[in-house]
Protein backbone atom coordinates (compact mmCIF):
# COMPACT_ATOMS: atom_id res chain seq x y z
CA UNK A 1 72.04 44.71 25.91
CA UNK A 2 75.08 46.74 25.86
CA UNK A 3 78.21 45.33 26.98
CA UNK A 4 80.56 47.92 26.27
CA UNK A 5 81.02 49.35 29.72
CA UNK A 6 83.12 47.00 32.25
CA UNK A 7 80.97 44.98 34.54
CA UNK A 8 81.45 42.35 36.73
CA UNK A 9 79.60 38.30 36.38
CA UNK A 10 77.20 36.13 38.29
CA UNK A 11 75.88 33.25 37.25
CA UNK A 12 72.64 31.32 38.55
CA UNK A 13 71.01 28.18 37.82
CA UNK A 14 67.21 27.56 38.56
CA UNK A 15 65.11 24.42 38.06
CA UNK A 16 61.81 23.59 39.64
CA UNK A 17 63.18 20.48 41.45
CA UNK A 18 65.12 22.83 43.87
CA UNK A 19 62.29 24.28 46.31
CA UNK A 20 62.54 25.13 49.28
CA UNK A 21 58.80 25.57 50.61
CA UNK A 22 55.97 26.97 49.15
CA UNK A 23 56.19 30.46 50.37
CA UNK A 24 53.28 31.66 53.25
CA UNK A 25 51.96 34.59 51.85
CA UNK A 26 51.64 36.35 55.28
CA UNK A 27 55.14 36.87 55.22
CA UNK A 28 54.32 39.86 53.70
CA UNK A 29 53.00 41.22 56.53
CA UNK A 30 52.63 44.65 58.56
CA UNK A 31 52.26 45.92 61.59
CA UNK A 32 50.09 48.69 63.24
CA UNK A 33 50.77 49.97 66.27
CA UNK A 34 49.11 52.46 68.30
CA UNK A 35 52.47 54.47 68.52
CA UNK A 36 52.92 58.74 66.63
CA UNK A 37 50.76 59.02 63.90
CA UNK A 38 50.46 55.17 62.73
CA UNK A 39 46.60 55.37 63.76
CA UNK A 40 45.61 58.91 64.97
CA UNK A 41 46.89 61.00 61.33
CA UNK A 42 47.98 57.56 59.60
CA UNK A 43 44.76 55.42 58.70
CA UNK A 44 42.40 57.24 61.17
CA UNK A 45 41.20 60.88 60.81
CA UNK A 46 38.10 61.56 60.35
CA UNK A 47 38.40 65.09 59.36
CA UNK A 48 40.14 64.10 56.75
CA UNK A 49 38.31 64.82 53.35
CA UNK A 50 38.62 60.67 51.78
CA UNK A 51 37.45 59.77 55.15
CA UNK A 52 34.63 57.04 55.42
CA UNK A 53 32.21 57.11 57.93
CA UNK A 54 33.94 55.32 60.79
CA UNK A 55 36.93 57.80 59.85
CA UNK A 56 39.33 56.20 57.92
CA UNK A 57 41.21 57.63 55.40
CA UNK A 58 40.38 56.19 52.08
CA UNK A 59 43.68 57.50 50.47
CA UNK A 60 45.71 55.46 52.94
CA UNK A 61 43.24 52.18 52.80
CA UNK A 62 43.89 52.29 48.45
CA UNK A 63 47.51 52.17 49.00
CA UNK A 64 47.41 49.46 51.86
CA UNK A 65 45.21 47.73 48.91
CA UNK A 66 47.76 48.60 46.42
CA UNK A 67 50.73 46.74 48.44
CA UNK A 68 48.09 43.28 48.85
CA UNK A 69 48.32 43.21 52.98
CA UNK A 70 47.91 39.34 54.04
CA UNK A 71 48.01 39.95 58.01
CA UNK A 72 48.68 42.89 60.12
CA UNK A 73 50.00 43.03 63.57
CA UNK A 74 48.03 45.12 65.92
CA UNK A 75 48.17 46.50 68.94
CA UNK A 76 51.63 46.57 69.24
CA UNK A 77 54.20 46.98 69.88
CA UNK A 78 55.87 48.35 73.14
CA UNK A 79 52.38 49.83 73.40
CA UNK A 80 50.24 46.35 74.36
CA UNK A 81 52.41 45.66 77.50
CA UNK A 82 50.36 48.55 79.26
CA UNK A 83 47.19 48.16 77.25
CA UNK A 84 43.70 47.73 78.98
CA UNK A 85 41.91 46.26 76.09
CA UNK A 86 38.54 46.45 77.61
CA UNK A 87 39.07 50.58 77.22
CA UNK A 88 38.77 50.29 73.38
CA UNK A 89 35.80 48.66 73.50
CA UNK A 90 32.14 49.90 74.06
CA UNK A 91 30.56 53.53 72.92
CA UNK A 92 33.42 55.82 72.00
CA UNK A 93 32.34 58.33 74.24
CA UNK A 94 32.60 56.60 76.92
CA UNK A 95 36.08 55.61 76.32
CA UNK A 96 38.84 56.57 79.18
CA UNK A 97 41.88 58.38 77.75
CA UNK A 98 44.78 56.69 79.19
CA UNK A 99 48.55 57.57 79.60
CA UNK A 100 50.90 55.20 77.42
CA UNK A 101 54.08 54.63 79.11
CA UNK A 102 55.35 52.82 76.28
CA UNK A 103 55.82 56.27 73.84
CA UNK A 104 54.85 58.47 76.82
CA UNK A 105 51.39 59.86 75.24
CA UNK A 106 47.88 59.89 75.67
CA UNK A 107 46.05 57.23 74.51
CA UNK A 108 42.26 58.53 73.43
CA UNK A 109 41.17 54.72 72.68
CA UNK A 110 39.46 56.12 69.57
CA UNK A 111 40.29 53.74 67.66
CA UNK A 112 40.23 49.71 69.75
CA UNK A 113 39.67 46.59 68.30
CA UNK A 114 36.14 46.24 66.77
CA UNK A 115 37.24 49.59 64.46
CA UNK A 116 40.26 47.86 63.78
CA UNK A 117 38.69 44.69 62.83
CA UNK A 118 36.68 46.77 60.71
CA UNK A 119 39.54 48.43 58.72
CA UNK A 120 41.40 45.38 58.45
CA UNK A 121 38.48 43.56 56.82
CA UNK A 122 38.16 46.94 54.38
CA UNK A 123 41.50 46.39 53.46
CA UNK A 124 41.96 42.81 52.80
CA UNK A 125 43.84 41.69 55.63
CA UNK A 126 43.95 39.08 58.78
CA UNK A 127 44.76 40.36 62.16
CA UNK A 128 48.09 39.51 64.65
CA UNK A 129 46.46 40.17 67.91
CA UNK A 130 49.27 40.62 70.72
CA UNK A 131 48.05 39.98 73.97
CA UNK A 132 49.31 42.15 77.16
CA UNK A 133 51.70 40.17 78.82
CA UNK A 134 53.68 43.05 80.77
CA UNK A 135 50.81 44.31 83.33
CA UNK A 136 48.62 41.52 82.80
CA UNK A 137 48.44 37.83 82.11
CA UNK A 138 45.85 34.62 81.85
CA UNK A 139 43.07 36.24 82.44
CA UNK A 140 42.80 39.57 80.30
CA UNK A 141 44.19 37.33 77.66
CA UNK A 142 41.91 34.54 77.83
CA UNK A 143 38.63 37.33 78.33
CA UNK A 144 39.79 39.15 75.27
CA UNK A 145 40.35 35.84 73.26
CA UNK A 146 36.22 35.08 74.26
CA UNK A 147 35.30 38.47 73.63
CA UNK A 148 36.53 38.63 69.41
CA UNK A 149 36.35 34.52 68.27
CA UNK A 150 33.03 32.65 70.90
CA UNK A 151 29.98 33.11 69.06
CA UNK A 152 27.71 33.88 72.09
CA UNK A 153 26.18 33.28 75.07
CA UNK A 154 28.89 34.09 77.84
CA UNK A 155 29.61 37.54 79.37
CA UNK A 156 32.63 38.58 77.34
CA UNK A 157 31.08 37.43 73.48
CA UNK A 158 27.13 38.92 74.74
CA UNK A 159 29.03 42.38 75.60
CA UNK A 160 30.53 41.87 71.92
CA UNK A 161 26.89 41.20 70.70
CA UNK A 162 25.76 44.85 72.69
CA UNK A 163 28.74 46.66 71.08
CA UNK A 164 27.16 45.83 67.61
CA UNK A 165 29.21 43.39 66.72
CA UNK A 166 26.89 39.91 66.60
CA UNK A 167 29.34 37.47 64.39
CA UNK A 168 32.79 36.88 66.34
CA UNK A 169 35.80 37.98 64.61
CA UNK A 170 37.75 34.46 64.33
CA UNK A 171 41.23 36.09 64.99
CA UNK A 172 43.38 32.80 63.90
CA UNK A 173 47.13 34.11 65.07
CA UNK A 174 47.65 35.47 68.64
CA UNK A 175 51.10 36.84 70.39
CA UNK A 176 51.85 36.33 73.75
CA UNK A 177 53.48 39.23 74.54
CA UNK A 178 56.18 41.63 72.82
CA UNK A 179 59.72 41.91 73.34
CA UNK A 180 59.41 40.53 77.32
CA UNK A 181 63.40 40.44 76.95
CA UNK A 182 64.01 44.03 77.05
CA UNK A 183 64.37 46.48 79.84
CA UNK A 184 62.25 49.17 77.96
CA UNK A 185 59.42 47.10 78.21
CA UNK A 186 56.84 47.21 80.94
CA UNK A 187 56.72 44.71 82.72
CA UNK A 188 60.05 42.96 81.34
CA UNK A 189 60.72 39.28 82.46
CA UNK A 190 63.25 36.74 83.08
CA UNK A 191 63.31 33.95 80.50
CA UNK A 192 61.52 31.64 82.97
CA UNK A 193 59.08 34.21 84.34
CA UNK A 194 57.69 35.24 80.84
CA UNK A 195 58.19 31.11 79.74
CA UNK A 196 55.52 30.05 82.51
CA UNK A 197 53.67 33.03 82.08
CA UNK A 198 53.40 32.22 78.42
CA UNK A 199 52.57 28.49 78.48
CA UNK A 200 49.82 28.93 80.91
CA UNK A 201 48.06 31.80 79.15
CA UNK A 202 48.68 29.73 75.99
CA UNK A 203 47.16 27.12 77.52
CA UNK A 204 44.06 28.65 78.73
CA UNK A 205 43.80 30.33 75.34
CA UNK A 206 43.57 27.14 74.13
CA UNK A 207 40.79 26.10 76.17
CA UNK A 208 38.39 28.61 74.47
CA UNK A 209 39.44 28.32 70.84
CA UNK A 210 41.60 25.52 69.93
CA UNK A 211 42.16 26.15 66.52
CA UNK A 212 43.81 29.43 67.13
CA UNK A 213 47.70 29.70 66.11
CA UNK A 214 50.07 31.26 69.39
CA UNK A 215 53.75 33.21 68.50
CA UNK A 216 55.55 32.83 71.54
CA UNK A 217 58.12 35.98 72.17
CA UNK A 218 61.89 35.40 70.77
CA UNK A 219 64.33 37.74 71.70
CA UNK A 220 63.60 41.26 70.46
CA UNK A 221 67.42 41.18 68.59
CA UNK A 222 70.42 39.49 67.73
CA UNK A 223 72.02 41.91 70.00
CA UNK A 224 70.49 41.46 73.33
CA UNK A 225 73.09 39.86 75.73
CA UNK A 226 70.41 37.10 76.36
CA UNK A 227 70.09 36.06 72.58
CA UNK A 228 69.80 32.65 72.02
CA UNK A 229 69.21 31.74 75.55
CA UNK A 230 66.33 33.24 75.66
CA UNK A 231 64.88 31.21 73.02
CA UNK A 232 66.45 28.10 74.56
CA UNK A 233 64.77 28.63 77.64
CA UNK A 234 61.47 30.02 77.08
CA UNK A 235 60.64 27.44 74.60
CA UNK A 236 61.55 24.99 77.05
CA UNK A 237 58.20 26.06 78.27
CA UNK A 238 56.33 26.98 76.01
CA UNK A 239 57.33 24.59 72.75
CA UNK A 240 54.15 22.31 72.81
CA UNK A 241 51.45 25.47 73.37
CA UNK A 242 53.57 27.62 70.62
CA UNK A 243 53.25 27.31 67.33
CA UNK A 244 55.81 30.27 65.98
CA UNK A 245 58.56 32.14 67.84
CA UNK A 246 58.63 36.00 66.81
CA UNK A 247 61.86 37.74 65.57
CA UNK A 248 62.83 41.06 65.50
CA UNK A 249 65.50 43.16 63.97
CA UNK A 250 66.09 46.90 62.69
CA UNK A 251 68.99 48.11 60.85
CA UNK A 252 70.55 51.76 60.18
CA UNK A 253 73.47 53.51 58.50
CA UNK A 254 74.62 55.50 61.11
CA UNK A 255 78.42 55.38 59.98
CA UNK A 256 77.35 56.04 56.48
CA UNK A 257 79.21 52.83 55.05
CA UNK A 258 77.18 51.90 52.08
CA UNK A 259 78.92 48.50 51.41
CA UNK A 260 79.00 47.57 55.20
CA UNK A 261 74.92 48.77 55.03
CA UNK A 262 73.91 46.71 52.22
CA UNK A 263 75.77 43.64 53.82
CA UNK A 264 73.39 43.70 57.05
CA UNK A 265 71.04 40.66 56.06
CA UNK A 266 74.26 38.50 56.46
CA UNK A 267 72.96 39.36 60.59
CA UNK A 268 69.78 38.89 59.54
CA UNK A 269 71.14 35.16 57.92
CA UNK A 270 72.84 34.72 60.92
CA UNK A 271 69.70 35.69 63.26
CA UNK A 272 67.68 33.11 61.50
CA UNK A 273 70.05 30.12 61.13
CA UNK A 274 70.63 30.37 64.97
CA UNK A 275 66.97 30.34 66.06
CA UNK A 276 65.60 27.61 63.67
CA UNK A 277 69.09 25.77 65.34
CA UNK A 278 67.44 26.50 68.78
CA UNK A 279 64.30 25.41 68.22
CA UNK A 280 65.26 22.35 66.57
CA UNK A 281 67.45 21.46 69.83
CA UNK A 282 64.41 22.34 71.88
CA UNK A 283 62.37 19.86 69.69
CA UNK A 284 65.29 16.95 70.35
CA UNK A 285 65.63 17.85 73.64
CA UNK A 286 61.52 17.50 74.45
CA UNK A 287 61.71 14.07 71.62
CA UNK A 288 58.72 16.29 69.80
CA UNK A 289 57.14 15.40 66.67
CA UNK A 290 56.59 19.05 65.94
CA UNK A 291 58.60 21.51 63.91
CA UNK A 292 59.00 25.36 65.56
CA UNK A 293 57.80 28.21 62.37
CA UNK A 294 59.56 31.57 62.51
CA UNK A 295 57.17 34.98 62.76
CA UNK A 296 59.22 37.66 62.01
CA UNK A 297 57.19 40.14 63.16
CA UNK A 298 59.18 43.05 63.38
CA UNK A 299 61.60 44.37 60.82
CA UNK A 300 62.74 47.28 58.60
CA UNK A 301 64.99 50.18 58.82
CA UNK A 302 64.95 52.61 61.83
CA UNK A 303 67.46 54.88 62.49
CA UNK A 304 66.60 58.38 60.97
CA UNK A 305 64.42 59.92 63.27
CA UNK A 306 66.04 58.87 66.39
CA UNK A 307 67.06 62.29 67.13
CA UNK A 308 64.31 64.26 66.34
CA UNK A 309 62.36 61.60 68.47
CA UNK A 310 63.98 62.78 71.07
CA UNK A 311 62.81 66.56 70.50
CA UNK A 312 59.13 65.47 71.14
CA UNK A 313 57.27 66.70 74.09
CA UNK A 314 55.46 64.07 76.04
CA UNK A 315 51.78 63.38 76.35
CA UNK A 316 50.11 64.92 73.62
CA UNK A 317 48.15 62.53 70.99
CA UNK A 318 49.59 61.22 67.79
CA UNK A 319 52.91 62.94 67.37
CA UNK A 320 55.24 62.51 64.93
CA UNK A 321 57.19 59.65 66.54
CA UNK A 322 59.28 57.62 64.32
CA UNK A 323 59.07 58.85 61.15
CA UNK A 324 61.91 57.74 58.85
CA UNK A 325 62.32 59.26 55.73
CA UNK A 326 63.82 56.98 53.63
CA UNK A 327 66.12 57.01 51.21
CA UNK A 328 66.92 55.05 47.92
CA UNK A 329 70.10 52.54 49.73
CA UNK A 330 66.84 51.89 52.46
CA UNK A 331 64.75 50.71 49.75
CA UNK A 332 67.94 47.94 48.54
CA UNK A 333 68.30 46.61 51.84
CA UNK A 334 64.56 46.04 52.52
CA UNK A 335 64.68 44.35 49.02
CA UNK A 336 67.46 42.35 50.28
CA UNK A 337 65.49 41.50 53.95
CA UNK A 338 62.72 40.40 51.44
CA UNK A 339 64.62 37.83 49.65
CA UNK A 340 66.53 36.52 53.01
CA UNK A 341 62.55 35.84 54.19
CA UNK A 342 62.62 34.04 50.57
CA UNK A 343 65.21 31.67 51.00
CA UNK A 344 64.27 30.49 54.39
CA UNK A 345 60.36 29.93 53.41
CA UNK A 346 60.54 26.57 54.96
CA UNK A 347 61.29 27.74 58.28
CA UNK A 348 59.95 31.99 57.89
CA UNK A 349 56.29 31.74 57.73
CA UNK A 350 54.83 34.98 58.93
CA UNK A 351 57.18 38.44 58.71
CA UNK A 352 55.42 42.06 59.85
CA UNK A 353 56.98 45.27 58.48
CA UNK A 354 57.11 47.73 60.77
CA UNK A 355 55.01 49.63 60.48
CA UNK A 356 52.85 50.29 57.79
CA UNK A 357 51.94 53.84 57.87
CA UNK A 358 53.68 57.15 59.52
CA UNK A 359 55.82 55.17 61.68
CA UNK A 360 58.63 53.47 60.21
CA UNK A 361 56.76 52.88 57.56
CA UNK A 362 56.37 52.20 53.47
CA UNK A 363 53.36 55.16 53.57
CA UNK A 364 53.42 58.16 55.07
CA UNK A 365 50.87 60.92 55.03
CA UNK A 366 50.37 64.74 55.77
CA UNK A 367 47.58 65.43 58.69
CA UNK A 368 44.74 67.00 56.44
CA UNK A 369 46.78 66.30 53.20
CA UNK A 370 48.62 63.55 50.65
CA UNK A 371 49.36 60.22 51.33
CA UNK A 372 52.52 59.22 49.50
CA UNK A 373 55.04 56.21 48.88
CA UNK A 374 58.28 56.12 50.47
CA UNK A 375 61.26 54.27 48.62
CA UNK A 376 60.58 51.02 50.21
CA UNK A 377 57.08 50.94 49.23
CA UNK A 378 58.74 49.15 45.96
CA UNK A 379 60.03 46.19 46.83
CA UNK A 380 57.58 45.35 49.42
CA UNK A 381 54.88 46.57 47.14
CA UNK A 382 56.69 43.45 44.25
CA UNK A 383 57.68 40.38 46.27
CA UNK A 384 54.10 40.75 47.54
CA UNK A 385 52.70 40.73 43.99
CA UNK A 386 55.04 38.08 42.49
CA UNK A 387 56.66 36.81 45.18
CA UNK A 388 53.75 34.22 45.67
CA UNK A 389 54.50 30.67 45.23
CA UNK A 390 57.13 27.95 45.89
CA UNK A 391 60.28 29.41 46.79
CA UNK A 392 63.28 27.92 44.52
CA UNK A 393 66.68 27.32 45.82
CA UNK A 394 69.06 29.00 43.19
CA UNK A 395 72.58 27.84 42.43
CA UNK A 396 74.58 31.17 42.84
CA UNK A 397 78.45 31.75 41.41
CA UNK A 398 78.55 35.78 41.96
CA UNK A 399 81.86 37.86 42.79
CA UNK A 400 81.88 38.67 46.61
CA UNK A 401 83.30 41.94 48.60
CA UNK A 402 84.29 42.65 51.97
CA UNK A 403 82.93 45.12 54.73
CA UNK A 404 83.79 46.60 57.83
CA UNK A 405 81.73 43.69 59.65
CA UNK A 406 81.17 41.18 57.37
CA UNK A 407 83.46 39.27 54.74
CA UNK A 408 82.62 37.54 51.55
CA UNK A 409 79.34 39.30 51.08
CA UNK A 410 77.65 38.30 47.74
CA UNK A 411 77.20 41.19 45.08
CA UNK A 412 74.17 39.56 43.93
CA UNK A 413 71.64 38.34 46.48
CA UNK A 414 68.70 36.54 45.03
CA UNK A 415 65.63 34.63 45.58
CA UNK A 416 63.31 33.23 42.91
CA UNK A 417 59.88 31.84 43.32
CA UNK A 418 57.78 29.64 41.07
CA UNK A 419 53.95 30.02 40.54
CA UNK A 420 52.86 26.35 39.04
CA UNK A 421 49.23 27.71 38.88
CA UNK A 422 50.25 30.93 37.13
CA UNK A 423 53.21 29.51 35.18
CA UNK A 424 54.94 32.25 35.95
CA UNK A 425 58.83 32.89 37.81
CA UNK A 426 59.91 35.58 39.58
CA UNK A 427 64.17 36.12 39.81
CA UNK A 428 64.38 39.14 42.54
CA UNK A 429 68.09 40.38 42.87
CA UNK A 430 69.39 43.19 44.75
CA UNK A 431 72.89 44.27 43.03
CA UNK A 432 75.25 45.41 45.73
CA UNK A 433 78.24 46.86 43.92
CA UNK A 434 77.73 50.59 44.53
CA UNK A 435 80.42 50.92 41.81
CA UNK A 436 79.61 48.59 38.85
CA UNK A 437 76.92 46.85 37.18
CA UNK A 438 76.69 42.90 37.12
CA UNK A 439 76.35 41.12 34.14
CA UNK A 440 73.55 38.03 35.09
CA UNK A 441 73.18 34.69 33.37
CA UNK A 442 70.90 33.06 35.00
CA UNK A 443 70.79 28.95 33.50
CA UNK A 444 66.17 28.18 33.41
CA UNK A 445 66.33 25.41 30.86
CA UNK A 446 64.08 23.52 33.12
CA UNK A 447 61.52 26.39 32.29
CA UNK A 448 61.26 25.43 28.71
CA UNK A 449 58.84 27.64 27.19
CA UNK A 450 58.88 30.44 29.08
CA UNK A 451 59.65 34.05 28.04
CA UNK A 452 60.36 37.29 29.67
CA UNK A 453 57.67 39.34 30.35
CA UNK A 454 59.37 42.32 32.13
CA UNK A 455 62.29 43.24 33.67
CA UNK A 456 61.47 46.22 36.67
CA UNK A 457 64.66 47.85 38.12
CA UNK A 458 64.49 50.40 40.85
CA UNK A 459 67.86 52.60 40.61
CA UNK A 460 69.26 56.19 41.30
CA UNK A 461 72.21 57.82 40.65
CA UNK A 462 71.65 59.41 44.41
CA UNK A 463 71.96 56.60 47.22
CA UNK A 464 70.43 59.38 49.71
CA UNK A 465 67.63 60.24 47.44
CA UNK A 466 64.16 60.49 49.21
CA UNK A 467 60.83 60.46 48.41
CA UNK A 468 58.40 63.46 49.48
CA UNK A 469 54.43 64.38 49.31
CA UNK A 470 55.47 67.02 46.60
CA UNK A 471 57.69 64.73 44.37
CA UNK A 472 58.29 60.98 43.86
CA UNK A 473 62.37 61.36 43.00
CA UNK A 474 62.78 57.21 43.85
CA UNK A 475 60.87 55.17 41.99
CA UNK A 476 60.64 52.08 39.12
CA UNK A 477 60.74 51.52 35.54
CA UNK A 478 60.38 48.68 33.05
CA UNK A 479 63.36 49.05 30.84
CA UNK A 480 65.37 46.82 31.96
CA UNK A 481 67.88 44.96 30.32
CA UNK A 482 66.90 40.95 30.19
CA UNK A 483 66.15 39.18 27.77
CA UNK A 484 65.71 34.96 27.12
CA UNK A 485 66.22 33.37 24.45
CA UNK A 486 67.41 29.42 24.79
CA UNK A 487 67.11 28.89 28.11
CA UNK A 488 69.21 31.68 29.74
CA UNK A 489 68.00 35.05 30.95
CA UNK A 490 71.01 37.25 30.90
CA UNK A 491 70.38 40.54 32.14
CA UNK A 492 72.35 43.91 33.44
CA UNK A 493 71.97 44.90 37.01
CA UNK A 494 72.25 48.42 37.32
CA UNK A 495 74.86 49.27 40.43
CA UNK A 496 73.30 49.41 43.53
CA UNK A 497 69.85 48.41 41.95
CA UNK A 498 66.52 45.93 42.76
CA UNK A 499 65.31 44.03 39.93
CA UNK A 500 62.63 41.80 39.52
CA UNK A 501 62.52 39.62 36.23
CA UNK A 502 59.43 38.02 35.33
CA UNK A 503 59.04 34.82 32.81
CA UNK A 504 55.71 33.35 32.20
CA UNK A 505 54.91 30.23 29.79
CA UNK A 506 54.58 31.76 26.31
CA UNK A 507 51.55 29.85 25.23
CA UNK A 508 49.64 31.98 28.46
CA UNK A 509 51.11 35.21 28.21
């Protein structure tokens, strides 16, 4: 390793005995919404030349492979709050196209939930089914609950059974509602409307599977004006029904500060300490034996196409709504939301990028053409790989900066997780000095035996640098720096890079 150049320090210990929780793999998590071109263009079109017979795109479903899916949010979103769930059931011809005031389009109901159920299973994943808790309540709930987990013989699973579908689909994790804090929603409600609401479709929910899991809506982000109270009050209700409380958070660069960009996930910190704080009160308060899990089931970056959003004429199917291009800083912060998720595993047990495809989202794809990666694909694409395991807690002694809204902001930010079963561990680190590399030594004497097996660094010269159909300018290599020898990795972190350094036991590489 060359250590001519100047470079700043960090130092890190790691030892087994300092975990945190074994990390829920569904934390790596997506989302699907029917919202632009996420399903109609994204992982449906069946004119599409890869396109199977129920007219999926078989580019798209390799790449949703590729990234190793656990569970996937579906149908939204802004979107379920005015969905009829019965219309995307049942012969598609037959299917009503509907007006969705959500994104102000038409809704063909194409694609419902048996297709959906169908692609998921293609792809590997679990389904987050939200339930409509803006127009409706108990009782669509409760019917659409019967009609994809009872096995048979009651009205909602035998009209399953004539729709071709004889085995039930055992959806395990339901949401009740999305985002019932905010005035964009339909059908928006007060803390103790949507609590009540909540708890009583929980509860009948209950009645006719019990061994389903229930996310009960937090607030939709550290900004609304009712954040915590929301939380507070809501799980008042619905604490004992509940067994997650859903988080959601975007973040942009719209002033173009780098440093202050890169910082963000100290809100993000922030956003998490406070709710596992509320729910913990809520669990004193009620005397409960039972711990409140975080779902946070709605995150990324969003903030490059809200202008040309706003260019897009209303009512048409599938537009191009949403669609972020992103660029190589986008890519280091997502790294860094990753490893925040890391280092609160024992509280951050499901997490849904949104989205997956078109919108928002790590793949995008040209109507009758490519599908592609965009920069983020990468480090979503490696904590989901490696990241699987018991998440360590690391000691960390790195140089800090400060930005325009945050102060002592570690260069380095870091998770690590340990695989006992694979004897393998995983150091991810996000280097936040735009300006210089850091020079890592990172103390795994309690790993004796171990040896590096790679060291992958995504990096560019271009913060702004973009991926496209035609070329792949952002994307990673294996020649990094590392290297162990007596116990210490010590390692250079490219400025303003992600790295992932992998050790497995020597006598099993």
């Amino acid at each position: 390793m060359d250590l001519s150049a100047a470079a700043s320090r960090a130092r890190m210990i790691v030892d087994k005995a300092f975990k945190i929780a074994e990390v829920d793999q569904r934390i790596y998590g997506s989302f699907i919404e029917h919202l632009g071109r996420a399903v109609y263009g994204g992982i449906y079109e069946p004119t599409h030349s890869t396109a199977d017979n129920f007219g999926f795109r078989n580019d798209v479903k390799q790449l949703v492979r590729e990234l190793n899916v656990p569970i996937i949010r579906y149908p939204g979103g802004n979107f379920v709050s005015g969905y009829n769930w019965e219309d995307g059931v049942g012969p598609v011809d037959q299917r009503p196209k509907r007006l969705d005031l959500a994104w102000r389009t038409v809704e063909p109901n194409f694609v419902g939930t048996n297709e959906f159920m169908n692609w998921a299973k293609e792809v590997g994943s679990e389904v987050m089914m939200a339930v409509n808790l803006g127009t409706r309540g108990v009782d669509a709930a409760r019917n659409l609950l019967e009609y994809c987990n009872h096995k048979g013989g009651s009205y909602w699973s035998d009209l399953r059974h004539s729709h071709g579908y004889e085995q039930p689909h055992g959806i395990k994790t339901w949401c009740l509602g999305n985002e019932m804090d905010g005035p964009w929603q339909i059908g928006q409600k007060t803390p103790q409307e949507y609590g009540r609401l909540a708890y009583e479709t929980g509860k009948a929910m209950r009645l006719v599977d019990p061994s389903i899991e229930l996310v009960s809506c937090g607030s939709s982000s550290t900004g609304m004006p009712t954040f915590p109270e929301w939380e507070a009050v809501t799980l008042d209700h619905t604490y004992e029904v509940a067994d997650y409380v859903s988080l959601h958070q975007y973040y942009g660069n719209r002033d173009n500060d780098s440093a202050n960009y890169l910082a963000r996930t100290m809100d993000m910190e922030h956003f998490i300490r406070t709710v596992t704080a509320t729910c913990d009160y809520i669990k004193a308060k009620k005397r409960s034996k039972k711990t409140m899990y975080l779902s946070f089931d709605e995150w990324n970056v969003w903030y490059h196409s809200n202008d040309a959003d706003t260019q897009i004429e209303p009512w048409s199917v599938g537009p191009p709504q949403l669609e972020d291009v992103y660029n190589f800083e986008d890519a280091l912060l997502v790294g860094s939301m990753l490893i925040t998720f890391l280092r609160h595993a024992d509280r951050v047990k499901m997490a849904c990028m949104a989205q997956l495809v078109n919108v928002i989202a790590p793949i995008m794809t040209e109507n009758g053409g490519r599908a592609w990666k965009q920069t983020i694909f990468y480090p979503y694409l490696h904590t989901s790989i490696y990241g699987r395991g018991v998440s360590l807690q690391p000691i960390v002694d790195s140089p800090v900066y400060d930005a325009q809204d945050y102060t002592d902001v570690p260069y380095l930010d870091s998770a690590v997780v340990y695989n006992e079963a694979e004897e393998e561990v995983t150091i991810f680190a996000v280097n936040r000095n735009l300006q210089e590399s850091l020079d890592l030594e990172c103390d795994v004497r309690g790993f004796e035996g171990y040896r590096l097996v790679e060291h992958i660094v995504l990096e560019h010269e271009d913060l702004k640098a973009v991926n496209t159909a035609a070329e792949e300018k952002v994307k990673p290599h294996s020649k990094g720096t590392a290297i162990c020898k007596d116990g210490y990795v010590n390692a250079r972190l490219s400025k303003a890079s992600w790295n992932v350094i992998r050790l497995k036991k020597e006598q099993s590489i």
